[in-house]
C-alpha atoms as a PDB file:
ATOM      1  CA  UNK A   1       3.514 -14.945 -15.802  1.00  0.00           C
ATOM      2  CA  UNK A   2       2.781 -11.522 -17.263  1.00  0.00           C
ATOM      3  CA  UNK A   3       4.734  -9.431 -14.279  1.00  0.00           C
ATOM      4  CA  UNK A   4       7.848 -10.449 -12.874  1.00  0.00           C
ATOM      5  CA  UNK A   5       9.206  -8.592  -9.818  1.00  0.00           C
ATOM      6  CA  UNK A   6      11.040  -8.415  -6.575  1.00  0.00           C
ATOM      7  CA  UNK A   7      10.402  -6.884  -3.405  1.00  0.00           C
ATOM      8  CA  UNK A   8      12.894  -6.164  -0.413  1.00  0.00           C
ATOM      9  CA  UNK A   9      12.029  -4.863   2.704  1.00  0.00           C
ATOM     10  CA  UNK A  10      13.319  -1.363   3.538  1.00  0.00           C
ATOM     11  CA  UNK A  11      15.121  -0.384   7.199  1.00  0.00           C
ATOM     12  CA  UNK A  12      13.836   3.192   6.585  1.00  0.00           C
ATOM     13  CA  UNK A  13      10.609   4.070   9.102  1.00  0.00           C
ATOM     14  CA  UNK A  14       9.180   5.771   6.550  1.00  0.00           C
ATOM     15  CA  UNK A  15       9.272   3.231   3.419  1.00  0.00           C
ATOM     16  CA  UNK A  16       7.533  -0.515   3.806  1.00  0.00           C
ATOM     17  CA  UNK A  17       8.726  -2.043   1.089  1.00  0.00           C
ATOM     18  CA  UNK A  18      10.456  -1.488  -2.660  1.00  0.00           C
ATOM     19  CA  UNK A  19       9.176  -3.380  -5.850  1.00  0.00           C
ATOM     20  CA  UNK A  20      11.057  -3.358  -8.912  1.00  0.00           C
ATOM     21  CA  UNK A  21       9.420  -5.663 -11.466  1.00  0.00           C
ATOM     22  CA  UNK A  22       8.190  -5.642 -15.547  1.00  0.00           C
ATOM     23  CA  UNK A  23       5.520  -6.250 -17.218  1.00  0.00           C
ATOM     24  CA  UNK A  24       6.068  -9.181 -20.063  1.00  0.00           C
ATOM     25  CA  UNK A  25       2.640  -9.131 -21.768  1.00  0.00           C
ATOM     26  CA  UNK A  26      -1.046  -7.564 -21.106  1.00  0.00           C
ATOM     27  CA  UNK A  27      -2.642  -8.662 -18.250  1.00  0.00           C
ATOM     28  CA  UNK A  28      -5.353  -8.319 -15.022  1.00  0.00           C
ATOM     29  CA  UNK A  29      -6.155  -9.898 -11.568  1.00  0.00           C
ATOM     30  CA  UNK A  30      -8.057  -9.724  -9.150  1.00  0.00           C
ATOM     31  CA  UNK A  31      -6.171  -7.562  -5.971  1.00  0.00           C
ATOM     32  CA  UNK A  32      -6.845  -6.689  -2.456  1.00  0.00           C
ATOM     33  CA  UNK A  33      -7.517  -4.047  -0.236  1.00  0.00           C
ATOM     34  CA  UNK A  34      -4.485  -1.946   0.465  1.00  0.00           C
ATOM     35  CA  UNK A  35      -4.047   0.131   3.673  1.00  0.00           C
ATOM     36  CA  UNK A  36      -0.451   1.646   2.243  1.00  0.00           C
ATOM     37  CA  UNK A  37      -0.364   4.081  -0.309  1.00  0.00           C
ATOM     38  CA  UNK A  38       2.055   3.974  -2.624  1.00  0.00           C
ATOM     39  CA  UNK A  39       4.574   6.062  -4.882  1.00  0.00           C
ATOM     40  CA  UNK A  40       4.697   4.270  -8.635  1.00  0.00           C
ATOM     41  CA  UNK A  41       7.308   5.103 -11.762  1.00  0.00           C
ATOM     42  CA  UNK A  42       6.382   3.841 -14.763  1.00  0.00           C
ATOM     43  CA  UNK A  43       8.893   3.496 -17.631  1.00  0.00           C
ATOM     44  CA  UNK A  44       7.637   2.580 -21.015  1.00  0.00           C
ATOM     45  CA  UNK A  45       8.630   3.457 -24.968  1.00  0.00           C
ATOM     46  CA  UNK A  46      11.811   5.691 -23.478  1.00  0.00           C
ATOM     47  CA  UNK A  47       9.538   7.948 -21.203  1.00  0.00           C
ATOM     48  CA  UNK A  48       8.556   8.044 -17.473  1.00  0.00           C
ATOM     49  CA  UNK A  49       5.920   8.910 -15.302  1.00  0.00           C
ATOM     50  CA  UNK A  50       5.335   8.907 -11.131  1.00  0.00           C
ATOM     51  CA  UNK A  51       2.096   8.056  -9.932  1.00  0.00           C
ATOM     52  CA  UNK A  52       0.648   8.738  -6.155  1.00  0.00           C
ATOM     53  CA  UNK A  53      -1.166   5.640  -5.683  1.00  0.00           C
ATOM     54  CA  UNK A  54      -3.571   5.662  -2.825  1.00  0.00           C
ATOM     55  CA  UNK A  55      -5.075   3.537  -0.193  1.00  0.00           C
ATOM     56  CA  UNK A  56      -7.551   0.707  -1.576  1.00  0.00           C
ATOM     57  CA  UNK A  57     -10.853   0.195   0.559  1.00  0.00           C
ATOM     58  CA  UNK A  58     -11.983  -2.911  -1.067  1.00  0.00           C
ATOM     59  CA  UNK A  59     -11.056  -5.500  -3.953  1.00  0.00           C
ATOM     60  CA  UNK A  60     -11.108  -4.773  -7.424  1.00  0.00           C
ATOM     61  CA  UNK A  61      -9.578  -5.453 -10.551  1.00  0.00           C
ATOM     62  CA  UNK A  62      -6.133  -4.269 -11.671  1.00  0.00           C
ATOM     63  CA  UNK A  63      -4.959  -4.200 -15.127  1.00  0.00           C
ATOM     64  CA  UNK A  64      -1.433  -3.444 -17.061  1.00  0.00           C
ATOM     65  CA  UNK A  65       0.238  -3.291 -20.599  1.00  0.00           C
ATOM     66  CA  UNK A  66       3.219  -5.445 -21.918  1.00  0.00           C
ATOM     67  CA  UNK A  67       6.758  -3.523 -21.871  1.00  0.00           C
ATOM     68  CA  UNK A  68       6.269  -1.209 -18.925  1.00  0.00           C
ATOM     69  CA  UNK A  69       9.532  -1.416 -15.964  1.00  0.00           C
ATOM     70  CA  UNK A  70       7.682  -0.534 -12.489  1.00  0.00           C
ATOM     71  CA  UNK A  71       8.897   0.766  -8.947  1.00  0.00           C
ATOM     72  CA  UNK A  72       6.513   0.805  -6.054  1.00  0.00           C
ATOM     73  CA  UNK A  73       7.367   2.809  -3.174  1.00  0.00           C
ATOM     74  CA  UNK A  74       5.060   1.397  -0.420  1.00  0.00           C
ATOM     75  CA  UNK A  75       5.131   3.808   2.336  1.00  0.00           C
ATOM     76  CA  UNK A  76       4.892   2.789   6.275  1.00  0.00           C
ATOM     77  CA  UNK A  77       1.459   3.370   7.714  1.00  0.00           C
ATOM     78  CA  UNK A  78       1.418   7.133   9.529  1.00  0.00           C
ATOM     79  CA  UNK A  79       3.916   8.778   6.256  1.00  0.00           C
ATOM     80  CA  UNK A  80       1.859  11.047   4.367  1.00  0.00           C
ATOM     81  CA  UNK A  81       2.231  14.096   2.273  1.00  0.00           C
ATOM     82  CA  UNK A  82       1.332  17.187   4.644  1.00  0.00           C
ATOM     83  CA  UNK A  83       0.326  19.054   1.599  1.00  0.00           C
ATOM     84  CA  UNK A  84      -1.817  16.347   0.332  1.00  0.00           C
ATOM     85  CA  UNK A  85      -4.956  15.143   2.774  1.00  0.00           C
ATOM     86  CA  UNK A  86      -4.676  11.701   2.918  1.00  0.00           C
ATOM     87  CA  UNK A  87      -8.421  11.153   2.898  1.00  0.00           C
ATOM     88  CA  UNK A  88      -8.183  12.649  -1.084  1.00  0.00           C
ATOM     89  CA  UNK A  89      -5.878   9.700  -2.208  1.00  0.00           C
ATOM     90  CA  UNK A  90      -8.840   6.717  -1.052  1.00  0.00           C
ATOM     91  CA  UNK A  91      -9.115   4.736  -4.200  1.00  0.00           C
ATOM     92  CA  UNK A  92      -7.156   7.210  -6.466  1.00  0.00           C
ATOM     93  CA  UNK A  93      -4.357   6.809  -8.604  1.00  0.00           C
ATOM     94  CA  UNK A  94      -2.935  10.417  -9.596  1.00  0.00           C
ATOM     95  CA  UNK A  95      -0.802  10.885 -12.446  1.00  0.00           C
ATOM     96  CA  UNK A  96       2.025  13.546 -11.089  1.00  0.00           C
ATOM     97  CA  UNK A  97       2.688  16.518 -13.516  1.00  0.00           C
ATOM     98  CA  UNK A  98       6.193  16.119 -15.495  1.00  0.00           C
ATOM     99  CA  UNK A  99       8.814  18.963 -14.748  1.00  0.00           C
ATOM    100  CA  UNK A 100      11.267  17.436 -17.506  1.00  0.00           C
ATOM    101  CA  UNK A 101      12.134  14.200 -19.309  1.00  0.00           C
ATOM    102  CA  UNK A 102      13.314  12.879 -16.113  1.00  0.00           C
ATOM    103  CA  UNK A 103      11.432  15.115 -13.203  1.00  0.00           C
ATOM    104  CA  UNK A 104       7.979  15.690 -12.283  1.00  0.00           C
ATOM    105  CA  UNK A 105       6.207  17.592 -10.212  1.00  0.00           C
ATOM    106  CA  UNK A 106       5.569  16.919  -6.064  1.00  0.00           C
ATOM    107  CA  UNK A 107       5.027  19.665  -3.371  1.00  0.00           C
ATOM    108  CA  UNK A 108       5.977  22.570  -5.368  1.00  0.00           C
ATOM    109  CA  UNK A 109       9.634  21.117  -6.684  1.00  0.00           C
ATOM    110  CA  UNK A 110      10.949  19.426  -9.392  1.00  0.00           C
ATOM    111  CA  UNK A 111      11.996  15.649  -8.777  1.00  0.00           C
ATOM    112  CA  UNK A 112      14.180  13.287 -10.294  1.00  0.00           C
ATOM    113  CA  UNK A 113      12.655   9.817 -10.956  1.00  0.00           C
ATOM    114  CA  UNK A 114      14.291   7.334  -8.232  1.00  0.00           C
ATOM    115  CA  UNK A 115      14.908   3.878  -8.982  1.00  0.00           C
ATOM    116  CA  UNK A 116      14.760   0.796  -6.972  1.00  0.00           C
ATOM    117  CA  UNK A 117      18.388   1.026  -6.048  1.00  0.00           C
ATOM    118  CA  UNK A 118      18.233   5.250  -4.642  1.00  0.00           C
ATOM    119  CA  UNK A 119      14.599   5.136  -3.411  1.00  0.00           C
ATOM    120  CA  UNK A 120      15.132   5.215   0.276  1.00  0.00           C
ATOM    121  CA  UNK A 121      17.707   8.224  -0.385  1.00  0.00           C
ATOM    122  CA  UNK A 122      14.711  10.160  -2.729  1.00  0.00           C
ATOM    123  CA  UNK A 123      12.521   9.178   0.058  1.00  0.00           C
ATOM    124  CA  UNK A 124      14.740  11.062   2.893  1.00  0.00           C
ATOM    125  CA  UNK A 125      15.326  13.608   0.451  1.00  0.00           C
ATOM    126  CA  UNK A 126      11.839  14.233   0.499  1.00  0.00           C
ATOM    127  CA  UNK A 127      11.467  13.967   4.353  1.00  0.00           C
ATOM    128  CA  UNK A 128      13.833  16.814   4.796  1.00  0.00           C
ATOM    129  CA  UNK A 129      12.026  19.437   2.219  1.00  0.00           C
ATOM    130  CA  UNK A 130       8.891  18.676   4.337  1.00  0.00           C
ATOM    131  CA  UNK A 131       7.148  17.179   0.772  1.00  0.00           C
ATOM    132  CA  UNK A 132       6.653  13.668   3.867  1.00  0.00           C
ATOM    133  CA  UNK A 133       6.283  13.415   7.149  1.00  0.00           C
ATOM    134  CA  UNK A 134       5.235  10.522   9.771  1.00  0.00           C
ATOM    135  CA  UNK A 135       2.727  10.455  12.604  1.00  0.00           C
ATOM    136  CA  UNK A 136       4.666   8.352  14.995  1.00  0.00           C
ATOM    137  CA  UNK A 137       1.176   7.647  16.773  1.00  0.00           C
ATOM    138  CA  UNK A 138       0.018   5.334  13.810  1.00  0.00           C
ATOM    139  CA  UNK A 139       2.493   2.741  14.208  1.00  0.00           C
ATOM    140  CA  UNK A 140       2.123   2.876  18.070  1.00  0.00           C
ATOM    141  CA  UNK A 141      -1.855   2.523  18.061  1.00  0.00           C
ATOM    142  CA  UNK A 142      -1.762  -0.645  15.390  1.00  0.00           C
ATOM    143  CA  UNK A 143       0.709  -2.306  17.857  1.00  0.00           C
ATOM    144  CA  UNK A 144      -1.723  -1.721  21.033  1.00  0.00           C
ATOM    145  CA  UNK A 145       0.255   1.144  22.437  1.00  0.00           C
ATOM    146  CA  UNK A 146      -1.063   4.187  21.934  1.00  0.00           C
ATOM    147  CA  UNK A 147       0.183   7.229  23.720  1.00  0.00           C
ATOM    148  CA  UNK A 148      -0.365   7.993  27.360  1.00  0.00           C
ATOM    149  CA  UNK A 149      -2.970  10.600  27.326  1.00  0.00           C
ATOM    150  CA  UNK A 150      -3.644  10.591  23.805  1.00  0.00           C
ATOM    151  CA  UNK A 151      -7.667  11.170  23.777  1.00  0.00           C
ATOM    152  CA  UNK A 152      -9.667   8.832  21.427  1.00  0.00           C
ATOM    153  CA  UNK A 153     -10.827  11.655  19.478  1.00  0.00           C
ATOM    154  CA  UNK A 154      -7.271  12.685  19.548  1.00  0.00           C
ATOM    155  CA  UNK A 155      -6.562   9.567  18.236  1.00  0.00           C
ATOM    156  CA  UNK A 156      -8.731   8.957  15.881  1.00  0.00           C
ATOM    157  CA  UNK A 157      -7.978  12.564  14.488  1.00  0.00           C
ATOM    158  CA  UNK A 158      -4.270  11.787  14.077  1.00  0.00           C
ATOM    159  CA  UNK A 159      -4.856   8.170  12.480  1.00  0.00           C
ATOM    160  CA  UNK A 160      -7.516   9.463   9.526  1.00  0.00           C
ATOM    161  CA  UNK A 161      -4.913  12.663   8.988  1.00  0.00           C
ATOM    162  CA  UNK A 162      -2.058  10.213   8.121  1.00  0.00           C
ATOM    163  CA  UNK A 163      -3.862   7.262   6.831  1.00  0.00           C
ATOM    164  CA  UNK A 164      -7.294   8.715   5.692  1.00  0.00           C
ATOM    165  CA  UNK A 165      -9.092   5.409   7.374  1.00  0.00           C
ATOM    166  CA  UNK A 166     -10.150   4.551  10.326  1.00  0.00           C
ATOM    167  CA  UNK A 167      -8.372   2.047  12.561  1.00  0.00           C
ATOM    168  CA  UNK A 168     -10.984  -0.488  12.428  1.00  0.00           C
ATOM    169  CA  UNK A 169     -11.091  -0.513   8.780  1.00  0.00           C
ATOM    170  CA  UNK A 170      -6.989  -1.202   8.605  1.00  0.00           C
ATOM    171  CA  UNK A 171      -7.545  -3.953  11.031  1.00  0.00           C
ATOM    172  CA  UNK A 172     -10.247  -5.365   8.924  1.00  0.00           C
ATOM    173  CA  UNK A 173      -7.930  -5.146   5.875  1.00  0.00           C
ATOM    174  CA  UNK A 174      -4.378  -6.153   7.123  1.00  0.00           C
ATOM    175  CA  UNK A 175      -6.373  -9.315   9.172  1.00  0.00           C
ATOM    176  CA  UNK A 176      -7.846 -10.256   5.674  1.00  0.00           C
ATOM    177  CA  UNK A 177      -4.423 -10.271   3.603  1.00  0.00           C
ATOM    178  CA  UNK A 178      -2.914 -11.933   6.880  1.00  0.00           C
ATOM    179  CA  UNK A 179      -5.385 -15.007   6.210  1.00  0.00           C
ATOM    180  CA  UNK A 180      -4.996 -15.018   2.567  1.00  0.00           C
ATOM    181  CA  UNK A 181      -1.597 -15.312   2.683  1.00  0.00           C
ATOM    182  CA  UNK A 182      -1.706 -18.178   5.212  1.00  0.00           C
ATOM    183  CA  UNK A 183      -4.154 -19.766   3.175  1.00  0.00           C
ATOM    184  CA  UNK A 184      -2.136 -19.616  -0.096  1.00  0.00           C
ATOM    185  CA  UNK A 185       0.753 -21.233   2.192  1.00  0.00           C
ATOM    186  CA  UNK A 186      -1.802 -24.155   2.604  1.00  0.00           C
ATOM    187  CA  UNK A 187      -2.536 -23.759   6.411  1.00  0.00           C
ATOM    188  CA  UNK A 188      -6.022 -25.119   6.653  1.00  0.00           C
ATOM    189  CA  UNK A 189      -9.357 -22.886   6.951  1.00  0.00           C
ATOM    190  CA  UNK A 190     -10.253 -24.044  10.122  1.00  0.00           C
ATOM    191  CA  UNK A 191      -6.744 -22.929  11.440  1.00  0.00           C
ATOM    192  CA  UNK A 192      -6.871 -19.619  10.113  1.00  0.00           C
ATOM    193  CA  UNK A 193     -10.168 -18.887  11.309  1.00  0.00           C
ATOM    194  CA  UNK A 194      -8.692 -19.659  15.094  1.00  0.00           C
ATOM    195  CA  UNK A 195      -5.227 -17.476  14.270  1.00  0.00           C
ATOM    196  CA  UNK A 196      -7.065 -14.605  12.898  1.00  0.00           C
ATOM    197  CA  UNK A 197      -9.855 -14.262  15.167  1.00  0.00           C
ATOM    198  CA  UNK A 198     -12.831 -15.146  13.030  1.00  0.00           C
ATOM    199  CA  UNK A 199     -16.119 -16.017  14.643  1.00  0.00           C
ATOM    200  CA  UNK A 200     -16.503 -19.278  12.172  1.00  0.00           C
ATOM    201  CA  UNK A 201     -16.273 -19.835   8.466  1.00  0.00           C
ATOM    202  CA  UNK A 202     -18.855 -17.869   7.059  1.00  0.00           C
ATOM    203  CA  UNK A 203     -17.135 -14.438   9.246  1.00  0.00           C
ATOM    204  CA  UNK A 204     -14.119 -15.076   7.296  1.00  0.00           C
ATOM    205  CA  UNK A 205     -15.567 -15.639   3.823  1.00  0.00           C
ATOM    206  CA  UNK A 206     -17.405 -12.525   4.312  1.00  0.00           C
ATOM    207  CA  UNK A 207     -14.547 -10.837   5.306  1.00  0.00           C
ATOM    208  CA  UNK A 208     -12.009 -11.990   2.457  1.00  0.00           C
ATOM    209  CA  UNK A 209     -14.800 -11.495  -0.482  1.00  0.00           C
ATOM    210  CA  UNK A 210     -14.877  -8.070   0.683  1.00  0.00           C
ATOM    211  CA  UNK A 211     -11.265  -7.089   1.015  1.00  0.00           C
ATOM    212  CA  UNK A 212      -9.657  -9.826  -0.965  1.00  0.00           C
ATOM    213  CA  UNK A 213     -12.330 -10.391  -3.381  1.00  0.00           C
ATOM    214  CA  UNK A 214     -11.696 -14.211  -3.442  1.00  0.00           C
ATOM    215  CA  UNK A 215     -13.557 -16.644  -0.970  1.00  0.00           C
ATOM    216  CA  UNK A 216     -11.155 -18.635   1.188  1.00  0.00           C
ATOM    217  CA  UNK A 217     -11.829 -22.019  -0.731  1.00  0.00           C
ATOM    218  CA  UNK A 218     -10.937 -20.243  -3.811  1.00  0.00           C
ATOM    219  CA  UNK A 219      -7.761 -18.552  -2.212  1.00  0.00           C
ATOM    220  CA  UNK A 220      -6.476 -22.189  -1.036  1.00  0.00           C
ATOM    221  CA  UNK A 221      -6.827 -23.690  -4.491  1.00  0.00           C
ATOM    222  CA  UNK A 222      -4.481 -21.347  -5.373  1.00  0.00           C
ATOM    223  CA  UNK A 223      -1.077 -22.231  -3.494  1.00  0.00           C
END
């Protein structure tokens, strides 16, 4: 295996996940769609650097270099850098300017590079300068529950602001990694068709080539 890592959930509502992992030799795969975006560190030969990795609209092909140590930040959809437009980090991974050594650059201040073990405390930090904030309407509409009120132009407004995609695109995408990871858990194709809501095979193969960029047969073989 050429990257070892570990991810734990995080309790705070604006961090998803953390991921603290290494790279033990060159490497590439195939990977998904993403709906999160994501804040990356990347230590290598005694220096660092923070990336602001954005949302991913269909599969592709990532690739990485032996001896780098990685953090991902995945951040809960609705967080999103007020300064930033979320629409301008689609398919983008931007390099963040170094301050020092051990800072760099993020709405307008210096910041130390966090670490797996402080990244929910950088993350707060960063809530409280204003540099994040959350749309609490996001997480409300993907559960069915959208504000009383709330117009659908309203609505859609607030969602592409704090997200830069549409809703029925993150459905598409978060219904597509749902089935591949079923799949690679060996639950049969004709079950995850029924579970997910696919009209029949051929639906879901569409769907995963597009967003997974594997066909379900393939993505089976794999568990």
């Amino acid at each position: 295996m050429s990257i070892l890592s570990e991810e734990r959930r995080s309790g705070s509502p604006y961090v998803e996940a953390v991921t603290h992992g290494r790279t033990e030799s060159d490497g590439s795969t195939v990977r998904p769609a993403e709906c999160h975006w994501h804040l990356v560190v990347v230590r290598q030969a005694g220096g660092a650097r923070a990336l602001a990795v954005g949302p991913l609209t269909g599969a592709g092909i990532a690739s990485w270099g032996a001896g780098a140590e990685i953090l991902w930040i995945k951040f809960t959809l609705g967080t999103f850098m007020p300064h930033v437009p979320a629409r301008n980090l689609l398919d983008s991974e931007k390099v963040l300017p170094d301050a020092t050594r051990k800072s760099f650059w993020l709405g307008g201040s210096a910041w130390p590079f966090p670490d797996h073990e402080n990244a929910e405390v950088f993350v707060q930090r960063l809530v409280r300068e204003g540099v994040l904030a959350r749309d609490p309407v996001v997480g409300a509409a993907l559960t069915g529950h959208p504000p009383q009120g709330l117009s659908p132009r309203t609505l859609r407004h607030r969602f592409l602001r704090a997200t830069g995609l549409a809703q029925d695109a993150v459905h598409q995408v978060e219904r597509a990694n749902r089935a591949a990871a079923q799949l690679r858990r060996g639950v049969p194709i004709p079950d995850v068709i029924h579970r997910e809501g696919y009209f029949d095979q051929p639906h879901m193969t569409r769907s995963l080539k597009r967003w997974v960029g594997l066909t379900p047969a393939r993505i089976a073989r794999s568990n």
